[in-house]
C-alpha atoms as a PDB file:
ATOM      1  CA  UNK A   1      15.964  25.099   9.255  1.00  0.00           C
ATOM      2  CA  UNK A   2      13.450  22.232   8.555  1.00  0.00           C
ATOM      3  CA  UNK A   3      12.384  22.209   4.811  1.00  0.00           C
ATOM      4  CA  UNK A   4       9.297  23.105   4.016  1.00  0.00           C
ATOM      5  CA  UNK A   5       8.297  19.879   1.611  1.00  0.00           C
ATOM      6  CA  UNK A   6       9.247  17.841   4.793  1.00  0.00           C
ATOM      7  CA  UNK A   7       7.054  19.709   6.774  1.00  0.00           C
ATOM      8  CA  UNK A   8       4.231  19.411   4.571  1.00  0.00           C
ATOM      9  CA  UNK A   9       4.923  15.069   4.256  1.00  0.00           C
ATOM     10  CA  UNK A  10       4.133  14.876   8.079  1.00  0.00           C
ATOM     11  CA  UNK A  11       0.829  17.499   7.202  1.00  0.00           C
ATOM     12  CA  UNK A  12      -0.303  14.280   4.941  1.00  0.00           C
ATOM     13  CA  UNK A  13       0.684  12.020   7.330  1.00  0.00           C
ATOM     14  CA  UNK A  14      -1.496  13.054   9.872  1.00  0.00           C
ATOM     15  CA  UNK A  15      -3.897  13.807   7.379  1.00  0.00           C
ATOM     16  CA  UNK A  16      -3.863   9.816   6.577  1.00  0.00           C
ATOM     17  CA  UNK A  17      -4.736   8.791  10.179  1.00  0.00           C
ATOM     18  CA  UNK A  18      -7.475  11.465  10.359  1.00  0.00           C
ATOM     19  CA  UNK A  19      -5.784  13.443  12.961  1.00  0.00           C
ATOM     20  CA  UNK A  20      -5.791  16.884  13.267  1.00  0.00           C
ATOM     21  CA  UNK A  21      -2.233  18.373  12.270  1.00  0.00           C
ATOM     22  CA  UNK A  22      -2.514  21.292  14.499  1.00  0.00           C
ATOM     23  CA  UNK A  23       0.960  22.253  17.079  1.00  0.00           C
ATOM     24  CA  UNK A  24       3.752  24.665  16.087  1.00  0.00           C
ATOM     25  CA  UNK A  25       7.447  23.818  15.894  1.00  0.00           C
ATOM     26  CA  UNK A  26       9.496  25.015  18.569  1.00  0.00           C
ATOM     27  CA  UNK A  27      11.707  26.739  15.672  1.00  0.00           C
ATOM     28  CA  UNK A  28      11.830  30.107  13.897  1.00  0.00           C
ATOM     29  CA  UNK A  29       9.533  28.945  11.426  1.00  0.00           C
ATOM     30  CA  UNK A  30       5.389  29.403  10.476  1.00  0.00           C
ATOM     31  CA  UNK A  31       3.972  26.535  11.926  1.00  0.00           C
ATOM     32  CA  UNK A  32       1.615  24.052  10.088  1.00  0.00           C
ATOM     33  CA  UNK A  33      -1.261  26.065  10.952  1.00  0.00           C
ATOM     34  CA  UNK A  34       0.617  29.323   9.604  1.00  0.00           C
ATOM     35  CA  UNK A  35       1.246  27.513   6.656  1.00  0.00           C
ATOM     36  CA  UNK A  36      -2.405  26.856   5.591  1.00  0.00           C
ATOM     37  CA  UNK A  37      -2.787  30.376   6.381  1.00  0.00           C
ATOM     38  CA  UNK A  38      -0.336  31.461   3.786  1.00  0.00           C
ATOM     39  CA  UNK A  39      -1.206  29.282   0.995  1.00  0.00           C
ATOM     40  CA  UNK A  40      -5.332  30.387   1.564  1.00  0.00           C
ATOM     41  CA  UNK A  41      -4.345  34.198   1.896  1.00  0.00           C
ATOM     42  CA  UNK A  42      -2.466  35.035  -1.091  1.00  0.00           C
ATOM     43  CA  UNK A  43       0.490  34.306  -3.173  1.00  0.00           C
ATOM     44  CA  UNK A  44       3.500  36.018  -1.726  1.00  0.00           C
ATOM     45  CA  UNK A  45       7.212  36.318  -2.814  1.00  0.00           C
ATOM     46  CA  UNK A  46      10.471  35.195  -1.097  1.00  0.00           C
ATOM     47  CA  UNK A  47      12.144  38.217   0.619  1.00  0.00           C
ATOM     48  CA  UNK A  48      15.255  35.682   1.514  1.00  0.00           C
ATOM     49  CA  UNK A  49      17.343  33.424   0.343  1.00  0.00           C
ATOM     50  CA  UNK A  50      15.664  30.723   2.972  1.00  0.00           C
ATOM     51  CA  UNK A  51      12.139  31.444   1.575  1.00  0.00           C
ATOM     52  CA  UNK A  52      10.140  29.627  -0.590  1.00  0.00           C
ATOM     53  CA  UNK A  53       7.364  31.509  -2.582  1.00  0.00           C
ATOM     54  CA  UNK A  54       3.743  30.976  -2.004  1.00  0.00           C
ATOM     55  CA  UNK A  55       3.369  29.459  -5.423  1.00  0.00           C
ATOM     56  CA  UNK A  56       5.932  27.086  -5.204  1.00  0.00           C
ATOM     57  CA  UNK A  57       5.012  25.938  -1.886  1.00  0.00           C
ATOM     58  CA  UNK A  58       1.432  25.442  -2.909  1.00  0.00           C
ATOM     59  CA  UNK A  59       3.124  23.396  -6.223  1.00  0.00           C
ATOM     60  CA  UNK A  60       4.909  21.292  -3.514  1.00  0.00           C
ATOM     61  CA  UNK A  61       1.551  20.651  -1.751  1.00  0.00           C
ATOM     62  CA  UNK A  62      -0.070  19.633  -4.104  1.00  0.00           C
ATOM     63  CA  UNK A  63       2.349  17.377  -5.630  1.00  0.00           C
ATOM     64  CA  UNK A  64       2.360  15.598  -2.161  1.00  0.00           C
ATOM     65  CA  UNK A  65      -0.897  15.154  -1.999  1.00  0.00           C
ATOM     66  CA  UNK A  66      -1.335  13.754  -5.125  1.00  0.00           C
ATOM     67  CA  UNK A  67       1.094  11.086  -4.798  1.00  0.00           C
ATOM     68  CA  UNK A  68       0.342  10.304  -1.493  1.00  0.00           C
ATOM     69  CA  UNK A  69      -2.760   7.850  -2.035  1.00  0.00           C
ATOM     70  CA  UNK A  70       0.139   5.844  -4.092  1.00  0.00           C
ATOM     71  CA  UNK A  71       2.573   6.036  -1.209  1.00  0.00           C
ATOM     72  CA  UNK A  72       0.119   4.692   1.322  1.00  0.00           C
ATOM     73  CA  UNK A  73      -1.307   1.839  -1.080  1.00  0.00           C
ATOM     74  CA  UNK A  74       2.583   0.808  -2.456  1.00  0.00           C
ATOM     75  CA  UNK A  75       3.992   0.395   1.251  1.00  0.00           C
ATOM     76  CA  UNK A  76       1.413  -1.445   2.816  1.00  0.00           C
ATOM     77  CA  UNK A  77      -0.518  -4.690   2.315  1.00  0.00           C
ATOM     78  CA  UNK A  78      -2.554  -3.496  -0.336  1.00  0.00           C
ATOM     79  CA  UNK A  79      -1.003  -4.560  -3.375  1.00  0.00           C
ATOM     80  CA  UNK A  80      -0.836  -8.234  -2.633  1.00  0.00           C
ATOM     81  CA  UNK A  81      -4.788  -8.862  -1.430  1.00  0.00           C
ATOM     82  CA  UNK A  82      -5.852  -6.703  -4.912  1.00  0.00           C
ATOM     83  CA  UNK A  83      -4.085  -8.632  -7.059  1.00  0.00           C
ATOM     84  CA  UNK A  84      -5.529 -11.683  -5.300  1.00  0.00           C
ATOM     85  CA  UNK A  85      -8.862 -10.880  -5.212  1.00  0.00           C
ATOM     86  CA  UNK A  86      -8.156  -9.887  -8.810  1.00  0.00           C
ATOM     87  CA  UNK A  87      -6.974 -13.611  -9.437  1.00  0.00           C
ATOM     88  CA  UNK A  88      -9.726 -14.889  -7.702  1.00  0.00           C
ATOM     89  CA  UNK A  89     -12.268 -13.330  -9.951  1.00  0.00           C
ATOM     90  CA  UNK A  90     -10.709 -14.174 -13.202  1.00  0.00           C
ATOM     91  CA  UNK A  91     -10.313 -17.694 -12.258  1.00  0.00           C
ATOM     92  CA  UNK A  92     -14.027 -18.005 -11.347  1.00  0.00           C
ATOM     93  CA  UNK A  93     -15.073 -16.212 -14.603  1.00  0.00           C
ATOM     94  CA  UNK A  94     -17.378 -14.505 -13.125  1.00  0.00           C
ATOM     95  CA  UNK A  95     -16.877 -11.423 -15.214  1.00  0.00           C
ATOM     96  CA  UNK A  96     -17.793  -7.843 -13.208  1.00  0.00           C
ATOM     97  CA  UNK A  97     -19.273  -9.946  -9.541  1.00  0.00           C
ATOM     98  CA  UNK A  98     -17.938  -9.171  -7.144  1.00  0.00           C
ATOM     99  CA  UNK A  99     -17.943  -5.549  -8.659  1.00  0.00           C
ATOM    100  CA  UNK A 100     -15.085  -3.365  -8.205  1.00  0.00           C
ATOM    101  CA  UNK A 101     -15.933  -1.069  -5.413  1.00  0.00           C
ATOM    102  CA  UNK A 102     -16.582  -4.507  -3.475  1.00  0.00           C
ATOM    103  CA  UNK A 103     -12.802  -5.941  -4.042  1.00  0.00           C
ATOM    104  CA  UNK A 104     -11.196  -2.477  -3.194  1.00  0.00           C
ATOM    105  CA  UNK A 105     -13.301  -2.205  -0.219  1.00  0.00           C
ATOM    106  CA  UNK A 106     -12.340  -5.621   0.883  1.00  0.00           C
ATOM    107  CA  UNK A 107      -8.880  -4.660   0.164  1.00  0.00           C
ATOM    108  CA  UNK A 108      -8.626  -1.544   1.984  1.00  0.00           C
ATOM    109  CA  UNK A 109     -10.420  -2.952   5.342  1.00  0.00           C
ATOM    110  CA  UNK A 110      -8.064  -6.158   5.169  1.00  0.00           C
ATOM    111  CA  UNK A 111      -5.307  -3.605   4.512  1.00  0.00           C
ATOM    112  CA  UNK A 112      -6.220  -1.399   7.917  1.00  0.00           C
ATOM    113  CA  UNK A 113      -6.168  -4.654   9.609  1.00  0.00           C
ATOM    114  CA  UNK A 114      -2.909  -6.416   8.366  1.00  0.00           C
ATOM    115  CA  UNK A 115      -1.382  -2.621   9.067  1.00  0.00           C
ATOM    116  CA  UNK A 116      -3.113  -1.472  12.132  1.00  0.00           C
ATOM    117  CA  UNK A 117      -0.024  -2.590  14.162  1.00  0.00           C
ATOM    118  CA  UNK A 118       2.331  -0.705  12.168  1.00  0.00           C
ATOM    119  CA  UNK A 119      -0.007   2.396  12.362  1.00  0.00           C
ATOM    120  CA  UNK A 120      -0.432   2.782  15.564  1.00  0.00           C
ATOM    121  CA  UNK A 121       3.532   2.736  16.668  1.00  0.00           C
ATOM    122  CA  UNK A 122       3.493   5.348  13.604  1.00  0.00           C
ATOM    123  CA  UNK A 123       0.769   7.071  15.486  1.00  0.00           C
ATOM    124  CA  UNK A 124       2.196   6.670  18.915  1.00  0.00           C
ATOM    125  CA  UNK A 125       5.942   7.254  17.743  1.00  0.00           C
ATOM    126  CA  UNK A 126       5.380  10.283  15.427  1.00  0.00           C
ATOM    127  CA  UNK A 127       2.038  11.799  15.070  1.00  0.00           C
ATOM    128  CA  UNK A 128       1.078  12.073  18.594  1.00  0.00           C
ATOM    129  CA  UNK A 129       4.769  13.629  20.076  1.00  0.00           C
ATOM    130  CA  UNK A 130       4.418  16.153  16.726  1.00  0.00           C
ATOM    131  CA  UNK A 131       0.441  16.959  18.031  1.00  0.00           C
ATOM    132  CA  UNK A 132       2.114  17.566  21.498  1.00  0.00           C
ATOM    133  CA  UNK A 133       5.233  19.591  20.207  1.00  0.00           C
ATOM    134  CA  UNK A 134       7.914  17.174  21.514  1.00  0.00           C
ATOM    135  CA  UNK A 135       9.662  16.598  18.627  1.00  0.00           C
ATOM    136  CA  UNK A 136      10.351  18.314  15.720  1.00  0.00           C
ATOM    137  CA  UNK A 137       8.834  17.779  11.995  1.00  0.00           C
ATOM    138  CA  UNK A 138      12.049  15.956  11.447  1.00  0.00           C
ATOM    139  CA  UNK A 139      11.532  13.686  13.603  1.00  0.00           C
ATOM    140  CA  UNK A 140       8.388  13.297  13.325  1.00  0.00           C
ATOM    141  CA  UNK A 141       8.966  12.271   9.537  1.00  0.00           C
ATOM    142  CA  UNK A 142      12.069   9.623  10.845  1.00  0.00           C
ATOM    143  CA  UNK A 143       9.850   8.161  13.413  1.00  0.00           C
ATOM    144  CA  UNK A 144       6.592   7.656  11.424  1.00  0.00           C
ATOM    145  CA  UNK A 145       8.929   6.203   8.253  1.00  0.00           C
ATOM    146  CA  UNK A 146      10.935   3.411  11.048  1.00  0.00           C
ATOM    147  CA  UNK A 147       7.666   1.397  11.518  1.00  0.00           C
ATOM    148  CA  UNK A 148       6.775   1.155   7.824  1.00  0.00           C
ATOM    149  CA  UNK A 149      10.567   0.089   7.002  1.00  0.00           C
ATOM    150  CA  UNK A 150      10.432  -2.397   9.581  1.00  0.00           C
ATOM    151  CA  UNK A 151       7.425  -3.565   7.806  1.00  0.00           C
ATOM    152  CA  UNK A 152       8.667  -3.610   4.403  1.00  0.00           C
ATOM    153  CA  UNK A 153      11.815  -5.593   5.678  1.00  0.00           C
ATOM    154  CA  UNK A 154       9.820  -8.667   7.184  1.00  0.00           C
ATOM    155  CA  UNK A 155       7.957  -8.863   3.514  1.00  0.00           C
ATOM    156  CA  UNK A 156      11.045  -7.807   1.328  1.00  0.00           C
ATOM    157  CA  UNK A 157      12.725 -10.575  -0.449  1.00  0.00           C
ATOM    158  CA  UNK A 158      16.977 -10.055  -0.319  1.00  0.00           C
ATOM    159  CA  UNK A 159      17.444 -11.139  -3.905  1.00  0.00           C
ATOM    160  CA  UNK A 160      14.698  -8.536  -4.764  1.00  0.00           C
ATOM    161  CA  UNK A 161      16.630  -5.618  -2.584  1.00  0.00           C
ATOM    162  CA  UNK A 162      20.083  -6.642  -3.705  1.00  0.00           C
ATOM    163  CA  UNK A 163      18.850  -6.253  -7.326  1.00  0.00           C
ATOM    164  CA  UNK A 164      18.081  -2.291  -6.606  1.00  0.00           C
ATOM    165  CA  UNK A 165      21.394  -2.193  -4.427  1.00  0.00           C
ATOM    166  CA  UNK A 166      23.289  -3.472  -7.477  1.00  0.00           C
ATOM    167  CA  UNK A 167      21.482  -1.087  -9.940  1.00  0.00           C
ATOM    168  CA  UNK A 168      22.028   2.047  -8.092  1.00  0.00           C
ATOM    169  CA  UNK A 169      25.393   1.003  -7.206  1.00  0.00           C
ATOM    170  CA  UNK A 170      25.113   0.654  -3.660  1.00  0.00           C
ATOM    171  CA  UNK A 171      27.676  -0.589  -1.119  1.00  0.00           C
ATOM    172  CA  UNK A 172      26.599  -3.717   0.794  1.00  0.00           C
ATOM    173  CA  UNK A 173      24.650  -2.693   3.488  1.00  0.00           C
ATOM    174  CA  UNK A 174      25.454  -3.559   6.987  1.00  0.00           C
ATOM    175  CA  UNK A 175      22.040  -3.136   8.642  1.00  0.00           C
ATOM    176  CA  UNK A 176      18.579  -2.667   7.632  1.00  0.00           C
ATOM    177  CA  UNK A 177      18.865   1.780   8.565  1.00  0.00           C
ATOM    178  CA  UNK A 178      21.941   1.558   5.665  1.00  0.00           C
ATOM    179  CA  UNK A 179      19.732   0.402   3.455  1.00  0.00           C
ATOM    180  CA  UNK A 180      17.513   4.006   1.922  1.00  0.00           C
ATOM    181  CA  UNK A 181      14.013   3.783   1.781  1.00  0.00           C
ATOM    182  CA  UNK A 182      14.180   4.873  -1.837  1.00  0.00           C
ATOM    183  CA  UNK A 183      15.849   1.202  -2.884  1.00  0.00           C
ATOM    184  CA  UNK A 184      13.850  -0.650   0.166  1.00  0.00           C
ATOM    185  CA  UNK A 185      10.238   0.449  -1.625  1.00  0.00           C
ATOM    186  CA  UNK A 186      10.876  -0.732  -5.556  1.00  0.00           C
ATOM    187  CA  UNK A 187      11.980  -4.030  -3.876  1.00  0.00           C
ATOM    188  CA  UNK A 188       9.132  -4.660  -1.521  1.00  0.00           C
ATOM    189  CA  UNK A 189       6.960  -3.953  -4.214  1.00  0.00           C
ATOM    190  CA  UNK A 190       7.893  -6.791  -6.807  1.00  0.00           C
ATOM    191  CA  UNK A 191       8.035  -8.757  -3.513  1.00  0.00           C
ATOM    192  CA  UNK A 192       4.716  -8.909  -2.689  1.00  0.00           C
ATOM    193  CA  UNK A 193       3.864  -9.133  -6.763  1.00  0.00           C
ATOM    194  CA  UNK A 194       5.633 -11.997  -6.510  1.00  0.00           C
ATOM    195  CA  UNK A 195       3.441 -13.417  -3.621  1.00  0.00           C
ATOM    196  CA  UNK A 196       0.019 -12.603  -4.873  1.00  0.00           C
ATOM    197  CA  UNK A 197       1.159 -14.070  -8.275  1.00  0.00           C
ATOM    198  CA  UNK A 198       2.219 -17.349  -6.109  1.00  0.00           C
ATOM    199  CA  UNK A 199      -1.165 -17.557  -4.091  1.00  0.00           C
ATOM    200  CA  UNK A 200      -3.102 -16.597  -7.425  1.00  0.00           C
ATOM    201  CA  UNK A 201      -1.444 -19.424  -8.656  1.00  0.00           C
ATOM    202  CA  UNK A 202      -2.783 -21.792  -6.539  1.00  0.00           C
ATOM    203  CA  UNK A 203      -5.972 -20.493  -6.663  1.00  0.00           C
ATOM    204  CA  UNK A 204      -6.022 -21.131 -10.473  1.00  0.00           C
ATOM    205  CA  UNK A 205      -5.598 -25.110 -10.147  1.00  0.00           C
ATOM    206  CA  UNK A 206      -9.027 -25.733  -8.252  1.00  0.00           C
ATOM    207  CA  UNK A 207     -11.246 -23.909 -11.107  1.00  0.00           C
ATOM    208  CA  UNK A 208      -8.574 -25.171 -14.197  1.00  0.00           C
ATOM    209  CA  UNK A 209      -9.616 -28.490 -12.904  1.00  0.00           C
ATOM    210  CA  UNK A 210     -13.477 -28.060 -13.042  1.00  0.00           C
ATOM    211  CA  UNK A 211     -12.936 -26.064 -17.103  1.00  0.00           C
ATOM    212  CA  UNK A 212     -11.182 -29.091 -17.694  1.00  0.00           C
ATOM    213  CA  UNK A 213     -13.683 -31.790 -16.758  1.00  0.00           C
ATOM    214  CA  UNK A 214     -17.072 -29.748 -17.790  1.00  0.00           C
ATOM    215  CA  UNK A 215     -14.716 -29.331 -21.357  1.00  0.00           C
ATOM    216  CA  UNK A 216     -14.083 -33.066 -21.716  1.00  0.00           C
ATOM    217  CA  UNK A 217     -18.007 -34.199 -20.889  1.00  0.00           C
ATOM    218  CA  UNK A 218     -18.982 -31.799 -23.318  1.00  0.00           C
ATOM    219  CA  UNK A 219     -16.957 -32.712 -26.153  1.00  0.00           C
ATOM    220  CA  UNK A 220     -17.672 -36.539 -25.087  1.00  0.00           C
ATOM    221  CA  UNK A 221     -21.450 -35.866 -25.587  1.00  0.00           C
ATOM    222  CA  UNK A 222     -21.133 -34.049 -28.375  1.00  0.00           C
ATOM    223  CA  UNK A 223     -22.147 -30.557 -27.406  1.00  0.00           C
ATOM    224  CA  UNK A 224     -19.645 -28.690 -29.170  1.00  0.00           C
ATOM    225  CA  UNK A 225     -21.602 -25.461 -29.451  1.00  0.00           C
ATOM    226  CA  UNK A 226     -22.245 -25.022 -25.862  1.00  0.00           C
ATOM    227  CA  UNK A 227     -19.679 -22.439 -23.983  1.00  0.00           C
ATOM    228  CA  UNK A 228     -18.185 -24.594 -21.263  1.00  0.00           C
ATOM    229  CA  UNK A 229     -17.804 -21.350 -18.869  1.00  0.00           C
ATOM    230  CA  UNK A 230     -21.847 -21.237 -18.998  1.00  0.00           C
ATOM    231  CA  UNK A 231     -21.607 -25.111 -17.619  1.00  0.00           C
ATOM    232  CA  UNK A 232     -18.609 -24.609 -15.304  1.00  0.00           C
ATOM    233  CA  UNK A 233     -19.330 -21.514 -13.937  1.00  0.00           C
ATOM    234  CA  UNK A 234     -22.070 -23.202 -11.676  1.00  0.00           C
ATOM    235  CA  UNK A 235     -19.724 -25.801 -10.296  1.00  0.00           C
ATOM    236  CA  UNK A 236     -17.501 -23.383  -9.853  1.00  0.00           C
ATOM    237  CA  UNK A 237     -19.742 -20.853  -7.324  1.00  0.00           C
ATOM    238  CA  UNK A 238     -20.872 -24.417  -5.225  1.00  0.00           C
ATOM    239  CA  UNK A 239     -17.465 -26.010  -4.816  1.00  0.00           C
ATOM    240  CA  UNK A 240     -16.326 -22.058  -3.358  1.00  0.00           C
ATOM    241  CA  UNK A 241     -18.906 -21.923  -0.914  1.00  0.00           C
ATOM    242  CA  UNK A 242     -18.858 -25.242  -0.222  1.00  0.00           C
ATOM    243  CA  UNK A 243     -15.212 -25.022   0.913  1.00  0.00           C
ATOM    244  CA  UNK A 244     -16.016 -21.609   2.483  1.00  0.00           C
ATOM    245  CA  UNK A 245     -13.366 -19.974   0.050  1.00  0.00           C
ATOM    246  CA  UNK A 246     -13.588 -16.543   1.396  1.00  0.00           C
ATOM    247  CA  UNK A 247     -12.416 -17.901   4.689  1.00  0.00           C
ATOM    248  CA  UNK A 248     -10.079 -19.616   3.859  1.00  0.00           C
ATOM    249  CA  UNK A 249      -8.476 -16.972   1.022  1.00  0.00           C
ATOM    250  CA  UNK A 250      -9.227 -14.390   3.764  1.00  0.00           C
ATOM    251  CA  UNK A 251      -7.006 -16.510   6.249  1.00  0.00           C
ATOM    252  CA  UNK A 252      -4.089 -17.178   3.751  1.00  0.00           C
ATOM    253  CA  UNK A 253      -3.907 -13.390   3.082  1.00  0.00           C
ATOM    254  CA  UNK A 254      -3.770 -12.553   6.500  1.00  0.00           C
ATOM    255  CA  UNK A 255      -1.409 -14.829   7.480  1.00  0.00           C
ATOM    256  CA  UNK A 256       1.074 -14.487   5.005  1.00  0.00           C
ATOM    257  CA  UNK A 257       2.367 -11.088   6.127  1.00  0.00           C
ATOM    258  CA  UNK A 258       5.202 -11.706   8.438  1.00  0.00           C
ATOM    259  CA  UNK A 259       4.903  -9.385  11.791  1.00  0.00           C
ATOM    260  CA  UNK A 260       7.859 -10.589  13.749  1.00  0.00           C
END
């Protein structure tokens, strides 16, 4: 009997992609469909010990759902460009420009395109044989989680998985399917901290530079009352379009995700 919480994971997943998450399992269960039907018609009670009430499987729904917008943005690329772009803006001073919705649009359509590969062999490898009723939900859930674990591994430092291996006490994994997706998602996330706090980093010496110079002229010619952000922040905008910084910040993103 296929629990009901898994069941409703692959409903989000193909939720996420946009798909329609219509087909029954070939099982003596409701289907997907049959379980929308249940949660809009009416609260109804367990008349076995397999059941799940209405009310709890609507609590387990809706607990999916709301963590799943952090799911999808913790296991992809997301986290490294944002903090990035973040850096970026800081070290330019350039208080609220670009705005927000600007950097987490940027984010999210660099994110579709770092992950697109890994999406569609989730599509192709889950989503779809689930649509057609070839496989179960699963194994629809154990196919769709492979390509993002194989996509977590190429990013995933090993001192940063063998710190959660150590903590929860682990045995020394043999190969990368011994290794639980629980421990493999903690680590790839203070992994690719790690990286965007490297690249910011670098992107910090540049504009330090330019504070420091405007700083020195002004306390040279005596203008101690002037703000040197007001002076530098000019210099600043020309020497980034000058060296066509969002291509090349847009290139070093890309390219440091490993695919292979």
């Amino acid at each position: 009997m296929i629990p009901m919480h898994k069941r409703a994971i692959v409903i989000v997943l193909a939720a996420a992609f946009m798909l329609p998450a219509g087909g029954a399992v070939a099982q003596d269960e409701a289907t997907p469909a049959t379980f929308i039907e249940q949660l809009l018609t009416g609260a109804e009670t367990a008349t076995t010990p397999g059941q799940i009430s209405t009310t709890l499987l609507l609590f387990f729904l809706l607990t999916i759902l709301s963590l799943a917008p952090a799911i999808l943005v913790m296991t992809t690329s997301f986290t490294r460009i944002i903090v990035v772009l973040g850096f970026l803006r800081q070290a330019m001073a350039t208080q609220q420009s670009p705005p927000n919705q600007v950097l987490i649009g940027l984010a999210l359509f660099l994110t579709f395109f770092v992950m697109s590969p890994t999406y569609v062999q989730v599509y192709d490898n889950a989503v779809a044989p689930y649509i057609a009723q070839e496989i179960d939900a699963n194994e629809a859930l154990e196919a769709g989680l492979d390509p993002l674990r194989m996509f977590m591994f190429r990013q995933v430092r090993e001192r940063d998985l063998a710190l959660f291996l150590n903590i929860t006490g682990q045995a020394q994994p043999q190969t990368e399917a011994d290794v639980s997706t629980v421990v493999l998602i903690p680590a790839f996330i203070i992994s690719e901290l790690r990286i965007a706090f490297q690249i910011g980093f670098v992107i910090y010496i540049p504009f330090l530079i330019i504070d420091m110079v405007v700083a020195s002229t002004l306390m040279a010619m005596g203008m101690m009352m002037l703000p040197p952000v007001f002076v530098s922040l000019p210099f600043k905008i020309i020497m980034f379009v000058l060296a066509d910084g969002w291509y090349l910040l847009v290139e070093e993103l890309v390219t440091s995700f490993r695919y292979t």
